[in-house]
Protein backbone atom coordinates (compact mmCIF):
# COMPACT_ATOMS: atom_id res chain seq x y z
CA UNK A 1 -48.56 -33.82 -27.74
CA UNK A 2 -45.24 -32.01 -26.82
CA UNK A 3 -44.98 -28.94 -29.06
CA UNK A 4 -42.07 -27.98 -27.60
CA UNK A 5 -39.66 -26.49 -30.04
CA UNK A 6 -35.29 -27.43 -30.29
CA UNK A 7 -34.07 -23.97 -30.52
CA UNK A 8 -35.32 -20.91 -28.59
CA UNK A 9 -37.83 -18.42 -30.54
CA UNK A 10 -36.20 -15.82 -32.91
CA UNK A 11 -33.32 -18.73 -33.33
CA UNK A 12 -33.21 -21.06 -35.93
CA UNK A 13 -31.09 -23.95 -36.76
CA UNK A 14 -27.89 -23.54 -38.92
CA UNK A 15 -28.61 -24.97 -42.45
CA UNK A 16 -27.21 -28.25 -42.68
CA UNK A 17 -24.13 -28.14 -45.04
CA UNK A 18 -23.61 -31.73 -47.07
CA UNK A 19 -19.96 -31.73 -48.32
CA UNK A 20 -20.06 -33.11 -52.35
CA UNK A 21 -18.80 -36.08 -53.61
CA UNK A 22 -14.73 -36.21 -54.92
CA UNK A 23 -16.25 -36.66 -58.14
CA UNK A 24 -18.65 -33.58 -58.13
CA UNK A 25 -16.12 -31.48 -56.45
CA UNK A 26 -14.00 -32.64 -59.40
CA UNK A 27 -16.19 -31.52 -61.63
CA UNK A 28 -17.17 -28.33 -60.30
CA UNK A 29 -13.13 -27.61 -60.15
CA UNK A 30 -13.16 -28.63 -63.78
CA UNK A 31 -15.99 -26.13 -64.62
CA UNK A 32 -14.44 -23.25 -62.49
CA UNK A 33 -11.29 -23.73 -64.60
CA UNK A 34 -13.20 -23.54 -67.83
CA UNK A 35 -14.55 -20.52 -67.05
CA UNK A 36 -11.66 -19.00 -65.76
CA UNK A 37 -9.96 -19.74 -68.63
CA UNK A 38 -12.77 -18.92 -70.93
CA UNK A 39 -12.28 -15.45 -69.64
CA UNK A 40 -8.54 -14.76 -70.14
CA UNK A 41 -8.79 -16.19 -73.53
CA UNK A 42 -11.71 -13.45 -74.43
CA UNK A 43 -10.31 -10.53 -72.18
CA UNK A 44 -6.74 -11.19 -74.22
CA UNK A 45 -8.83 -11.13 -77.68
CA UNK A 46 -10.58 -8.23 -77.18
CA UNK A 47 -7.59 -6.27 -75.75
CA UNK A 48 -5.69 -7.29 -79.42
CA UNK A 49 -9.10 -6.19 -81.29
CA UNK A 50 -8.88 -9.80 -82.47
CA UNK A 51 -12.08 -11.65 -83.81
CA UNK A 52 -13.12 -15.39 -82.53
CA UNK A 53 -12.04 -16.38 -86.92
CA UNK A 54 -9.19 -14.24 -86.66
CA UNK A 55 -7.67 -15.52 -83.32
CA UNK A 56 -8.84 -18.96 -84.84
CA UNK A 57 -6.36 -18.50 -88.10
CA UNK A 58 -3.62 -17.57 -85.95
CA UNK A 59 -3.94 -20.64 -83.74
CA UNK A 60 -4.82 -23.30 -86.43
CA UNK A 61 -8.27 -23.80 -85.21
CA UNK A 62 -11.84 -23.40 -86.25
CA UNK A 63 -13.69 -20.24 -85.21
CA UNK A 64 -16.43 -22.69 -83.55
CA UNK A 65 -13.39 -24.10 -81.33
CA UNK A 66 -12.45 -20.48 -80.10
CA UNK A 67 -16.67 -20.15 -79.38
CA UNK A 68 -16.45 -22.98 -77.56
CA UNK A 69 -13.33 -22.53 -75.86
CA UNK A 70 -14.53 -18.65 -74.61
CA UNK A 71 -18.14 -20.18 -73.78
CA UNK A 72 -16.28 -22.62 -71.16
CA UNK A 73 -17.45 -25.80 -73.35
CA UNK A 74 -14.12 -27.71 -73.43
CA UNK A 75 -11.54 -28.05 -71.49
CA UNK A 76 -7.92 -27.11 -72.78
CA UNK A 77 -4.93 -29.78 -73.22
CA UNK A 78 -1.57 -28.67 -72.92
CA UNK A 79 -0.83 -27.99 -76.45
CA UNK A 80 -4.26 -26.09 -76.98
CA UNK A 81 -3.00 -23.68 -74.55
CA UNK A 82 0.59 -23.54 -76.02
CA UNK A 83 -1.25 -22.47 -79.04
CA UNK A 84 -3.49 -19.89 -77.78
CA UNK A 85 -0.51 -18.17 -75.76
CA UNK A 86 1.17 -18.13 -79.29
CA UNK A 87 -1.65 -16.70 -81.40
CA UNK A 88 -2.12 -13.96 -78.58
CA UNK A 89 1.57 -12.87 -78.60
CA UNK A 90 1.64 -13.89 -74.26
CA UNK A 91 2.48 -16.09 -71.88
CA UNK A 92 -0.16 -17.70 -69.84
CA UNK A 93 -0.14 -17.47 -66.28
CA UNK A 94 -1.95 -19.66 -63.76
CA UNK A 95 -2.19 -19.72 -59.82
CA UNK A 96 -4.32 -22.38 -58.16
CA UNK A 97 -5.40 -23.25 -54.84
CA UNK A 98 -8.38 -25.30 -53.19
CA UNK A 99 -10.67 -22.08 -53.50
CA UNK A 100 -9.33 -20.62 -56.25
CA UNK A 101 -7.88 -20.08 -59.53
CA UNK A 102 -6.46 -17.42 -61.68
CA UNK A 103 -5.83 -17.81 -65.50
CA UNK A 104 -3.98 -14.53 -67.23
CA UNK A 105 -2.25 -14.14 -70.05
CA UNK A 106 0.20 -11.28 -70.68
CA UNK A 107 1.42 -9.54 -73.21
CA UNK A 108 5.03 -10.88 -74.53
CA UNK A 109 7.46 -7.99 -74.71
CA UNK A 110 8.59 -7.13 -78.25
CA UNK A 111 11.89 -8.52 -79.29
């Protein structure tokens, strides 16, 4: 029996790395998004001293949509995010690449 071993003591073997599927990297890039923009939606809340109902009434939605929406559970549309920039007085701003993402919103000057 040949015991021999592939890589010299001490050294091991670099873990094997299995690239995922297009449709689980999709999804994955979905998720990150969510979460990203899960965050900017709460960090811009809290910063007006708004409540999940209060933000809700100023966007037309129900408070368990703005739950939902800051727990990363749905995914925005277009005009969901046109909304939310509205209710929270900014303008959204988002910068993408194949590793990342960043989802702010800012404060609208005063007219």
């Amino acid at each position: 029996m040949n015991h021999a071993r592939a890589n010299p003591p001490g050294e091991t073997s670099p873990p094997k790395r299995y690239a995922p599927s297009p449709k689980g990297a999709a999804k994955v890039a979905r998720f990150r998004l969510s979460v990203s923009f899960a965050k900017a939606v709460l960090d811009r809340r809290t910063e007006l001293g708004l409540s999940q109902a209060e933000l809700a009434e100023r966007a037309g939605l129900s408070q368990a949509k703005i739950a939902r929406i800051e727990s990363a559970a749905t995914f925005p549309t277009l005009p969901l995010l046109r909304r939310l920039a509205v209710a929270l007085n900014a303008s959204l701003y988002v910068a993408m690449d194949a590793e990342t993402e960043q989802i702010t919103f800012r404060a609208t000057p005063a007219a």
